[in-house]
Protein backbone atom coordinates (compact mmCIF):
# COMPACT_ATOMS: atom_id res chain seq x y z
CA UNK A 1 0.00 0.00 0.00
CA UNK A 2 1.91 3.46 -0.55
CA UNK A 3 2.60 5.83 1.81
CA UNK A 4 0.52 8.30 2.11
CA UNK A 5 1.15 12.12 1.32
CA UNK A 6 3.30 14.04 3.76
CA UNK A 7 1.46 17.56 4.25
CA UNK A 8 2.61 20.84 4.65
CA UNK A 9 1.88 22.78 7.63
CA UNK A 10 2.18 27.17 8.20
CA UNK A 11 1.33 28.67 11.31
CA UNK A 12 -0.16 32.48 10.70
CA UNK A 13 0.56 34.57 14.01
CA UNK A 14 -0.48 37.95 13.74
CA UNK A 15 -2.68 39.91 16.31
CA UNK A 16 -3.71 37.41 19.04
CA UNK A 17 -5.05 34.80 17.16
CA UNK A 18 -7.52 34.98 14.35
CA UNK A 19 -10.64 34.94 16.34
CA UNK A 20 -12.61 38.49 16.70
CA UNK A 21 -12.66 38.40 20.37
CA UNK A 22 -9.30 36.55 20.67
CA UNK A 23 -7.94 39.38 22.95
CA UNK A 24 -11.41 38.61 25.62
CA UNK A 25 -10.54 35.12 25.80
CA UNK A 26 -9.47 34.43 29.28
CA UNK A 27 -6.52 32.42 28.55
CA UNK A 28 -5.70 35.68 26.05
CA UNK A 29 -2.54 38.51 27.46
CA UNK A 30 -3.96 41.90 25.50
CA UNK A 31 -0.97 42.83 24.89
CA UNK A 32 0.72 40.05 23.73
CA UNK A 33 1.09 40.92 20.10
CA UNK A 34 3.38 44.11 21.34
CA UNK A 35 5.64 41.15 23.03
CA UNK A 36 8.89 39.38 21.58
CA UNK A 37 8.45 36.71 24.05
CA UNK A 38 5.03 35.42 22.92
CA UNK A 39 6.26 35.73 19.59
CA UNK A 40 9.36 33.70 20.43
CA UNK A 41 7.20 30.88 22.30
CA UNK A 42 4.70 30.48 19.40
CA UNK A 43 7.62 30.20 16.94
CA UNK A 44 9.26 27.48 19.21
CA UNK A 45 6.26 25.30 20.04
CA UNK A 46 5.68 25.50 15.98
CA UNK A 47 9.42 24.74 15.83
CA UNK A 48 9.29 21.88 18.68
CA UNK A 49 6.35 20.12 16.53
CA UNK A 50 7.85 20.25 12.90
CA UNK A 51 6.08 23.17 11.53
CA UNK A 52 7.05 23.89 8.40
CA UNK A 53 7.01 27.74 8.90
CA UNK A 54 5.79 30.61 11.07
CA UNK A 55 3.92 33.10 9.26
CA UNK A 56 3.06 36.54 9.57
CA UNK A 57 0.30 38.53 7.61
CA UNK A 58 0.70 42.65 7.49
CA UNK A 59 -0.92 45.87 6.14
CA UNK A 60 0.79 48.92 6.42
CA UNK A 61 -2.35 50.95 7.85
CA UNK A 62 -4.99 50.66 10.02
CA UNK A 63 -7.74 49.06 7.95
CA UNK A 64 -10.15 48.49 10.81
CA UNK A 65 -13.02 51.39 10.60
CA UNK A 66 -15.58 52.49 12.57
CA UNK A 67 -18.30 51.00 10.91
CA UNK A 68 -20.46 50.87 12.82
CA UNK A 69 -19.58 53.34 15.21
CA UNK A 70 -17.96 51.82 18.07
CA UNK A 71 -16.47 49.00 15.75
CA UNK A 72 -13.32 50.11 16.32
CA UNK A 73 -12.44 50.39 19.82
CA UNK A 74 -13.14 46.76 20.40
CA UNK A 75 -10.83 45.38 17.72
CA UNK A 76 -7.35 43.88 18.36
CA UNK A 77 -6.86 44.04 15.10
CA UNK A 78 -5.08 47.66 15.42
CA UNK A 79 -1.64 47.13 17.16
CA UNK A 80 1.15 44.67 15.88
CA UNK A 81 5.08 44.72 15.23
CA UNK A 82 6.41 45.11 11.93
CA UNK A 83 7.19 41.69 10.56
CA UNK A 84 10.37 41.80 9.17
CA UNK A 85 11.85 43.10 12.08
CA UNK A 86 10.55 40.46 13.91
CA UNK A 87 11.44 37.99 12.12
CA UNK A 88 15.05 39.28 12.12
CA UNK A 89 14.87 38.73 16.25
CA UNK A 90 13.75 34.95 15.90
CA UNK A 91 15.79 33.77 13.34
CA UNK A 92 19.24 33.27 16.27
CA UNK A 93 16.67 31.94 18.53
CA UNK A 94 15.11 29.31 16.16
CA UNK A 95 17.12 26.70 13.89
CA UNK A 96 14.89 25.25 11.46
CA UNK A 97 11.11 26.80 10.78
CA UNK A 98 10.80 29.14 8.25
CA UNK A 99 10.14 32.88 8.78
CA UNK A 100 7.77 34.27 6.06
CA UNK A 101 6.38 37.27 6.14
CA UNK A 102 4.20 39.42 4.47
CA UNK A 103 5.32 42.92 2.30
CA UNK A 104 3.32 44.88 -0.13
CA UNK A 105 4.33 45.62 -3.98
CA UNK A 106 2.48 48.91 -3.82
CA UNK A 107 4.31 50.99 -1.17
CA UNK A 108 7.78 49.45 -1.48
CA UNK A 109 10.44 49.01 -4.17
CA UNK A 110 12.02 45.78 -5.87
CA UNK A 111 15.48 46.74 -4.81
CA UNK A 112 14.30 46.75 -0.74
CA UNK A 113 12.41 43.76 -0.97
CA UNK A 114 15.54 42.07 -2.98
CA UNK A 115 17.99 42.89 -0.30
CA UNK A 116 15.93 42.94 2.89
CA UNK A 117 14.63 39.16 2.46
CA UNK A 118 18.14 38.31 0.97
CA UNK A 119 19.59 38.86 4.11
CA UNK A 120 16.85 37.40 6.36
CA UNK A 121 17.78 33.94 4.40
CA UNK A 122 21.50 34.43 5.20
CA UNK A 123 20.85 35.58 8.92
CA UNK A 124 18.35 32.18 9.29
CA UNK A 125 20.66 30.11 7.19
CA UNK A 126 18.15 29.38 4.29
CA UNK A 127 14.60 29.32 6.16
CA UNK A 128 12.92 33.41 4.65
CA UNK A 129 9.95 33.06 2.58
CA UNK A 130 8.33 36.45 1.15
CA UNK A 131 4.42 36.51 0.84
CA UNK A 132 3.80 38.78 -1.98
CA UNK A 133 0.56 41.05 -1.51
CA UNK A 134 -0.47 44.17 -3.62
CA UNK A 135 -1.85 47.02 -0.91
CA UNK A 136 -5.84 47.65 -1.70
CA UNK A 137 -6.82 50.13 1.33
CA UNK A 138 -7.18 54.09 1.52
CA UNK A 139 -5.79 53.60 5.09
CA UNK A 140 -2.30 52.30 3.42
CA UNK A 141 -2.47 55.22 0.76
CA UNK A 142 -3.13 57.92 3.07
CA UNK A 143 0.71 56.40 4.74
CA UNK A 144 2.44 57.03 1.02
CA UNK A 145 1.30 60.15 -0.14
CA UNK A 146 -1.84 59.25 -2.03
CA UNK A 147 -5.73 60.02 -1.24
CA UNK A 148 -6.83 56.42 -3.21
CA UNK A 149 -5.14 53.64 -3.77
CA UNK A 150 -3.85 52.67 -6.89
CA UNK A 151 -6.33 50.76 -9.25
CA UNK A 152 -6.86 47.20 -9.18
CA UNK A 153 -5.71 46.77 -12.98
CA UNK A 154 -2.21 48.87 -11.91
CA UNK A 155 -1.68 46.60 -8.41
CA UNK A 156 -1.52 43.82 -10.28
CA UNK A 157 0.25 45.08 -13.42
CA UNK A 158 3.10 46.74 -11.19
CA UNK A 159 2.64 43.24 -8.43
CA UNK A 160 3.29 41.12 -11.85
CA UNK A 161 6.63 43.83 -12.53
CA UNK A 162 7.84 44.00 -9.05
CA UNK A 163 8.29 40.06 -8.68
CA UNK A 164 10.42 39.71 -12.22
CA UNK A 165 12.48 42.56 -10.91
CA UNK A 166 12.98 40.84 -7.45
CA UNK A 167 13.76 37.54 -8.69
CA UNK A 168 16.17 39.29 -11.17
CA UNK A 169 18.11 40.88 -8.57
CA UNK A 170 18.73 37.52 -6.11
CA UNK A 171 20.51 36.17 -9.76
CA UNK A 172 22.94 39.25 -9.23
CA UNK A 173 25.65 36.73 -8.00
CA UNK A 174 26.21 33.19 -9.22
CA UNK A 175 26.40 31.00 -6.18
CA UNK A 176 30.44 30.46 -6.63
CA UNK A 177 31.17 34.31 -7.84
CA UNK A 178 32.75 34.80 -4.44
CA UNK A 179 36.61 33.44 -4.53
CA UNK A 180 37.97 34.93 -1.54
CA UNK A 181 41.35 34.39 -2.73
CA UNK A 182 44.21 36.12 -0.11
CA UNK A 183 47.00 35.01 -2.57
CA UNK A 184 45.98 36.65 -5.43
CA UNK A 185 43.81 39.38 -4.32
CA UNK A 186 40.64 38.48 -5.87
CA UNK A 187 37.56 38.83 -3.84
CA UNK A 188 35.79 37.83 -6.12
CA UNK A 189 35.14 36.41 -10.07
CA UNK A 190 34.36 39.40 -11.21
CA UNK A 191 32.50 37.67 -14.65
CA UNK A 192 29.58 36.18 -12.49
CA UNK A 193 28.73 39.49 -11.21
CA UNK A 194 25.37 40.69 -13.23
CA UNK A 195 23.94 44.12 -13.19
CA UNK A 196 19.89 43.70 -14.51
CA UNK A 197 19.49 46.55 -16.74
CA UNK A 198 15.75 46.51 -15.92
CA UNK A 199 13.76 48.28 -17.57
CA UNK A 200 9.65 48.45 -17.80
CA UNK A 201 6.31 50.30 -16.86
CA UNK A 202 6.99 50.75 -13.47
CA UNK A 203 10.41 50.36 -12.47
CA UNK A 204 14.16 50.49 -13.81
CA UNK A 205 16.40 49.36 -11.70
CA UNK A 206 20.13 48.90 -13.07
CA UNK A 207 21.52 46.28 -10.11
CA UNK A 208 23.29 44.50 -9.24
CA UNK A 209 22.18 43.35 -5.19
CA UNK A 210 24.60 44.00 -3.36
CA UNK A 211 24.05 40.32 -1.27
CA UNK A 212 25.35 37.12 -2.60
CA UNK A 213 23.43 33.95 -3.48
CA UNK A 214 21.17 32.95 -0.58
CA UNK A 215 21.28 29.70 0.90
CA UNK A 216 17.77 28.62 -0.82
CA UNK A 217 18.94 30.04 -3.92
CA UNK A 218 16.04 32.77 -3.55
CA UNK A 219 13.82 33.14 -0.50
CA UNK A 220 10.23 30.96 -0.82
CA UNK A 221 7.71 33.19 -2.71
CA UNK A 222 4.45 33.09 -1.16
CA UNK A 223 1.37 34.20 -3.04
CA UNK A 224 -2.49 34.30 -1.44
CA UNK A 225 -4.16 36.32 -4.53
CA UNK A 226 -7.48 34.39 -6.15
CA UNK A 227 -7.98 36.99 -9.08
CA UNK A 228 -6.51 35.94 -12.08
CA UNK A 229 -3.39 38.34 -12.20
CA UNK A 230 -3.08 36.61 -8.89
CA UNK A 231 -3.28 33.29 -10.15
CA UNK A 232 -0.61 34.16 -13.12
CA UNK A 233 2.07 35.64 -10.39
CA UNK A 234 1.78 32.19 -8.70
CA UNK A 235 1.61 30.09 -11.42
CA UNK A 236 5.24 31.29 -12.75
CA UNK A 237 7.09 32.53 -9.44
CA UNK A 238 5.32 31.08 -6.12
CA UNK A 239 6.71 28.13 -4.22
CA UNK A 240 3.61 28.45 -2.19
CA UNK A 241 0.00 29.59 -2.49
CA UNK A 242 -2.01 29.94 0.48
CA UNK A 243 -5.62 29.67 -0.35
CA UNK A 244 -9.30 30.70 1.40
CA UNK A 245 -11.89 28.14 0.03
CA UNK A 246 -14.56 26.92 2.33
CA UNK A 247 -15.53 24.00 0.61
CA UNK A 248 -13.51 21.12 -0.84
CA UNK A 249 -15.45 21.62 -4.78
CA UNK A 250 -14.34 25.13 -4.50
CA UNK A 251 -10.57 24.16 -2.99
CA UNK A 252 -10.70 21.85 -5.81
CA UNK A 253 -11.63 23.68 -8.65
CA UNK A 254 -8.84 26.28 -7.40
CA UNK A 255 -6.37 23.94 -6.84
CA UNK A 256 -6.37 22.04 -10.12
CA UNK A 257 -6.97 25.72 -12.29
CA UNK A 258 -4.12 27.26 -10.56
CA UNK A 259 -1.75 23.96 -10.76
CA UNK A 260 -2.83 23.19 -14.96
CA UNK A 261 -0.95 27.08 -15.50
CA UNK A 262 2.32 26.03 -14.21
CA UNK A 263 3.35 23.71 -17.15
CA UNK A 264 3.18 26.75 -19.27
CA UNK A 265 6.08 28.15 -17.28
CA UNK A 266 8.24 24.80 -17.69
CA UNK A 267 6.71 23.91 -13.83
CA UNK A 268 5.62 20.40 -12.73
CA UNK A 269 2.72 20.82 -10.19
CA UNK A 270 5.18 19.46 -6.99
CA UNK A 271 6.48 22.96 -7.56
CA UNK A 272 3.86 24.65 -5.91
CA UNK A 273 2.26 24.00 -2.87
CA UNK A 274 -1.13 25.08 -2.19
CA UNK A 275 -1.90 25.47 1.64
CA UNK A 276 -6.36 26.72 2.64
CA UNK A 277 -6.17 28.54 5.92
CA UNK A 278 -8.42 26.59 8.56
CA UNK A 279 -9.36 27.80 11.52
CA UNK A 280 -9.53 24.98 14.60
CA UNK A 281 -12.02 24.61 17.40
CA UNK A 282 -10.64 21.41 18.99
CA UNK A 283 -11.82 19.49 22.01
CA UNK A 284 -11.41 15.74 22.89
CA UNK A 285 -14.92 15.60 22.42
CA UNK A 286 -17.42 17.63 19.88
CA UNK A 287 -19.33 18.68 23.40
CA UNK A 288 -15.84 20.46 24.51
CA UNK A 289 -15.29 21.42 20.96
CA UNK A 290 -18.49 23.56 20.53
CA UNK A 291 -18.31 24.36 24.02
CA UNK A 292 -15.11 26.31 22.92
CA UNK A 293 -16.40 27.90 20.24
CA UNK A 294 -19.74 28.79 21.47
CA UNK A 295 -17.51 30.45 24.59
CA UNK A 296 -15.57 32.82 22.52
CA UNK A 297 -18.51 33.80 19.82
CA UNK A 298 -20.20 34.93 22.96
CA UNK A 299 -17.74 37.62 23.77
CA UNK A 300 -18.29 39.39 19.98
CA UNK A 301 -20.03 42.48 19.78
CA UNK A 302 -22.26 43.09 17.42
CA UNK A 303 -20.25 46.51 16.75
CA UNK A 304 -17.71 44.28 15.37
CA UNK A 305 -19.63 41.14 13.65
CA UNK A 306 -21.47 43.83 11.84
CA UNK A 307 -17.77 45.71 10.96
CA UNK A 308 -16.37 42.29 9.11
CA UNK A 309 -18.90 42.93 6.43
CA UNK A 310 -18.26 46.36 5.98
CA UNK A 311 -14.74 45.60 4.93
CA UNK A 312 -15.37 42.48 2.93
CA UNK A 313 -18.12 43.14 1.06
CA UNK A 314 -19.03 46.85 1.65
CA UNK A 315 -21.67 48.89 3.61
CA UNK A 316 -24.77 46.51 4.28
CA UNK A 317 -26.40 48.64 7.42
CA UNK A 318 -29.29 49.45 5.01
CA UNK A 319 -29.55 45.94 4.88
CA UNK A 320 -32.02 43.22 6.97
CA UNK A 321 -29.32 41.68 9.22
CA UNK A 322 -31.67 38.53 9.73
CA UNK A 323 -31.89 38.73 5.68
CA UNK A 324 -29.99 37.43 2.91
CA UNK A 325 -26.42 38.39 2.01
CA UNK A 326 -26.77 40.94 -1.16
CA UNK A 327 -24.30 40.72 -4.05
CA UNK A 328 -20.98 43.43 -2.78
CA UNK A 329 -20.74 46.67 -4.50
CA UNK A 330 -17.30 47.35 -5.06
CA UNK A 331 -15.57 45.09 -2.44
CA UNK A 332 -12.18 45.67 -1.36
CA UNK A 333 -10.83 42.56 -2.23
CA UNK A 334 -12.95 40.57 -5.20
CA UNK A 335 -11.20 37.48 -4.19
CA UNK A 336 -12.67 37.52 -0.83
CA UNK A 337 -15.88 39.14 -1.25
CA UNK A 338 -16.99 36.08 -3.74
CA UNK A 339 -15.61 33.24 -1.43
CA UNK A 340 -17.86 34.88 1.58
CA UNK A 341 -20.88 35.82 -0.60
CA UNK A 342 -20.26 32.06 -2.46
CA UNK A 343 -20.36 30.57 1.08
CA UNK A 344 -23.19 32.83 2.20
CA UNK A 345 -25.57 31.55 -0.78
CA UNK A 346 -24.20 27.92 -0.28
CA UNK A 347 -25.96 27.54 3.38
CA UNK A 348 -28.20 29.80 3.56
CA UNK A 349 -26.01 32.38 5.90
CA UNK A 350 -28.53 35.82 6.65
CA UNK A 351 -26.04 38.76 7.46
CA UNK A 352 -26.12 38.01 10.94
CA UNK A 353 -25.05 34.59 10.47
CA UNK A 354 -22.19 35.23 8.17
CA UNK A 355 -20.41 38.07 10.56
CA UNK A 356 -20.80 35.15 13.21
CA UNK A 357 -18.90 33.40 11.08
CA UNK A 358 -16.76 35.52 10.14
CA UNK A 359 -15.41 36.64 13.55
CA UNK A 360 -14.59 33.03 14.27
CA UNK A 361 -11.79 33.10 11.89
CA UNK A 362 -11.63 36.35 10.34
CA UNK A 363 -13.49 35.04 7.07
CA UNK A 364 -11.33 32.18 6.56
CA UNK A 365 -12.76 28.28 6.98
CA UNK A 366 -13.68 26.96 10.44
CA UNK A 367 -13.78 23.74 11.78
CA UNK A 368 -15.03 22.76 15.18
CA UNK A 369 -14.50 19.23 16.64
CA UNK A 370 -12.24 16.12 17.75
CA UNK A 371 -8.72 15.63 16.89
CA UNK A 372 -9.99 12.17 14.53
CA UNK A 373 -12.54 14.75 12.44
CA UNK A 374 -10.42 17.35 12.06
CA UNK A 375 -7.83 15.27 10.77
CA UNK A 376 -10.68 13.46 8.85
CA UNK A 377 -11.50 16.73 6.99
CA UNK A 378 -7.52 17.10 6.28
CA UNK A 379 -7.13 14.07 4.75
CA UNK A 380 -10.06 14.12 2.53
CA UNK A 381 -9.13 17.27 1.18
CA UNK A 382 -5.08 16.00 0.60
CA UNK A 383 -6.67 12.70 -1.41
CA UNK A 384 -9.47 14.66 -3.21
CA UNK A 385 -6.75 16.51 -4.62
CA UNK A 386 -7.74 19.72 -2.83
CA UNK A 387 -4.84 20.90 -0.53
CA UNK A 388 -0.74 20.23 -0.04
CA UNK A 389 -0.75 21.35 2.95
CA UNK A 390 -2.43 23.66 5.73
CA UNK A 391 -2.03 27.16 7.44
CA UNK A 392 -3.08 27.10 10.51
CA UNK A 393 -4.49 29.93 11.39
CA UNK A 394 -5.30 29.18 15.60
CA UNK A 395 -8.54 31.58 16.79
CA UNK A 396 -6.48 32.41 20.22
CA UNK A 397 -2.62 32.44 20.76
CA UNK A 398 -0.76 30.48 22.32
CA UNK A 399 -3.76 28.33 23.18
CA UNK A 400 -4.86 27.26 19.54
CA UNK A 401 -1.43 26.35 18.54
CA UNK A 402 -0.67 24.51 22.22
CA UNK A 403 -3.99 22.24 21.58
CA UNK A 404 -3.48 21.83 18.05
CA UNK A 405 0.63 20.59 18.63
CA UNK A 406 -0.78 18.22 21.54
CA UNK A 407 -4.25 17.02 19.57
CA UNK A 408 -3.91 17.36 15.82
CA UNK A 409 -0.14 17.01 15.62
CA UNK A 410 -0.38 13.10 17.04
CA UNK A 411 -3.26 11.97 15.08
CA UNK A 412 -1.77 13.13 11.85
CA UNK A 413 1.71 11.35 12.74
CA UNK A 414 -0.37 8.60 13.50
CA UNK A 415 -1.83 8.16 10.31
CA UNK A 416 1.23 8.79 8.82
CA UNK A 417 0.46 12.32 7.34
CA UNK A 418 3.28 14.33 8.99
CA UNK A 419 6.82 14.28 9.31
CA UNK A 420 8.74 13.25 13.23
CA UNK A 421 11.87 15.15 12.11
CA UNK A 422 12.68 17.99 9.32
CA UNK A 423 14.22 16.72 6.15
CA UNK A 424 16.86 19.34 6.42
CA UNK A 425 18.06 23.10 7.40
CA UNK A 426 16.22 25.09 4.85
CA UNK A 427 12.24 26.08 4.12
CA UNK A 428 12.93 24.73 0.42
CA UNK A 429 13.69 21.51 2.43
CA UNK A 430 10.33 21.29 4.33
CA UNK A 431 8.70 22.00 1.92
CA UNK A 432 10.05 20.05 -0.65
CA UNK A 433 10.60 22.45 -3.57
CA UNK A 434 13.54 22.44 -5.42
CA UNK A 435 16.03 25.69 -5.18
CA UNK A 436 15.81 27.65 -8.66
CA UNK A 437 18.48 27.95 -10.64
CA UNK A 438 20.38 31.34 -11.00
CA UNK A 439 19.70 32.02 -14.54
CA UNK A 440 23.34 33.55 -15.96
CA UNK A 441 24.58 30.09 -14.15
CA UNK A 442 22.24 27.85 -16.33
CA UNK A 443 22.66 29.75 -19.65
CA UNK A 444 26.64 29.56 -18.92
CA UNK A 445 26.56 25.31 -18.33
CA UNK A 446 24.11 25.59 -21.88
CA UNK A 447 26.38 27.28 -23.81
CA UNK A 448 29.06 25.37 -22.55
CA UNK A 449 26.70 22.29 -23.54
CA UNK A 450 26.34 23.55 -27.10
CA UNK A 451 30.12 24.07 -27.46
């Protein structure tokens, strides 16, 4: 009988879990997402059960309104550390899960992206991964001197740019370019030094980084986008795609769509791993398990229920709350707005209902129940060709993670779903995707072919 398929598991740690009311819980500290050392614990109990990575979303403004009024005094969703930074600090005090984090094409440039996460994969010996994310808030443009933010054609158009440029840059050195010879005085081969010359719509950069090689070859590129410029971008750079379905037709659909584009970019579909966020209500029974969730949903407030579906899908207070969900007008995010409105249709969700369930994972897919479903659910989606792999995205930290590494963790070694040890030191490792090849190095060994 063959083995069955090793999965892929991410950890997303931003704010204090990704419940609503994650900061009322009362195993929650308020002010824990302000605090290296919860940060350093989650990373290590991740770490201590074989994680493949640590993960950490960002915006660069505070999206959270005020709609309704009162809304936004009750988030948690307003105060966090920048990610990078972070990430910098746990990379000494971890050895082997990868650090990937979260920065915007919109509000930065291809040169500080290049060297910043170059560096984070030297300073954690091969374990960065960057999640690539195009910036679709007013709050973020007001930060970078602009009223609006740009349109959703340019995002994506300067997103699909920005990456090329990137990936052009970490192929500034070939991995043996540096010679370090004392004799001779050569520091280094100066013909496997390549300036990019970039040129395009929205950026020329000349190069060349001023980093060498990184362990992995490149950082992991991490791509979440659904839309189909999204889809495109991950389909010809991303190592992995994290995905929001709520259904396993839907994860389905998405997953064998977004893995048929790869072979037109000379990929095989191992290339890519696709990871759905879940969301975990875990007890050793279902009783404890809903008795979980039914404990935090209690400590929502309507202000903010209500405030999840002004961001997602738009303003809906003229709306029937105990009615039907209405199509969005001009949602933030299209990707999003059509997975909550698809899942609102599918079960019959009023408005009230869907902001319930919303705030119990912050829109993302929830599951409540026993270590044997849960895993259950996993392994149905890995065989129906659905998912490589999970985030985990806990509703409370530490707490979610702790229960999940001393439920979940066992039952999927048990069945033989998830690894005892890491394969090696790197993210590439974990995951299993090959380092690419620096491209002046492969067109030097085919000309050398040819000859």
């Amino acid at each position: 009988m063959p083995a069955r398929p090793q999965i892929s598991l991410g950890l997303s740690m931003r704010y204090l879990g990704y419940h609503a009311a994650a900061w009322r819980h009362p195993s929650a500290d308020p002010n824990a997402a302000s605090s290296y050392a919860h940060y350093l614990h989650v990373a290590r109990v991740a770490e201590a059960a074989k994680f493949d990575m640590v993960f950490l979303a960002d915006g660069i403004g505070l999206r959270t309104k005020d709609e309704p009024p009162g809304a936004l005094c009750r988030s948690h969703q307003t105060l966090e550390l920048e990610p990078l930074t972070l990430l910098s600090a746990l990379a000494p005090m971890t050895q082997r899960i990868g650090l990937v984090a979260t920065a915007s094409t919109t509000y930065n440039e291809p040169f500080h992206i290049a060297r910043k996460w170059a560096s984070l994969d030297h300073l954690s010996g091969g374990r960065a991964g960057w999640n690539i994310v195009t910036s679709w808030s007013e709050a973020e443009a007001w930060n970078f001197n602009r009223e609006k933010h740009l349109d959703y054609e340019t995002r994506y158009d300067r997103a699909a740019e920005f990456v090329e440029v990137v990936k052009g840059l970490w192929d500034s050195w070939e991995a043996d370019a540096p010679v370090f010879d004392k004799a001779s005085g050569i520091f280094f081969d100066q013909s496997k030094l390549h300036p990019l010359h970039h040129q395009g719509r929205h950026f020329k950069v000349r190069g060349p980084l001023t980093i060498k090689r990184t362990p992995q070859g490149r950082p992991v590129l991490v791509q979440a986008g659904a839309s189909e410029q999204g889809l495109e971008i991950a389909a010809k750079s991303a190592d992995v795609v994290y995905s929001a379905s709520h259904h396993l037709e839907h994860a389905r659909a998405y997953y064998t769509e977004l893995k048929s584009r790869l072979a037109k970019y000379g990929r095989a579909p191992e290339e890519l791993k696709i990871m759905p966020g879940i969301t975990l209500f875990i007890g050793r029974t279902m009783a404890e398990a809903q008795e979980k969730y039914d404990l935090i949903n209690a400590l929502v407030a309507p202000e903010i229920g209500l405030s999840y579906l002004y961001g997602q899908l738009g303003d809906l207070s003229g709306y029937d709350l105990d009615g039907p969900v209405p199509e969005p007008r001009n949602p933030m995010i299209k990707s999003i707005s059509r997975n909550l409105l698809a899942l609102a249709q599918r079960d019959k969700l009023t408005i009230r209902q869907l902001y319930t369930t919303i705030a119990a994972g912050f829109g993302g897919r929830v599951l409540v129940g026993t270590p044997e479903s849960i895993v259950d659910d996993m392994e149905e989606w890995v065989a129906a060709g659905a998912a490589d792999g999970f985030n985990i995205c806990p509703p409370v930290l530490p707490l979610g993670l702790e229960e999940f590494v001393e439920l979940v963790v066992p039952e999927l070694r048990r069945r033989g779903m998830f690894r005892e040890e890491y394969a090696g030191p790197t993210l590439r490792d974990h995951l299993g995707v090959k380092a690419p090849a620096n491209r002046y190095g492969a067109a030097r060994g085919e000309t050398r072919a040819a000859e």
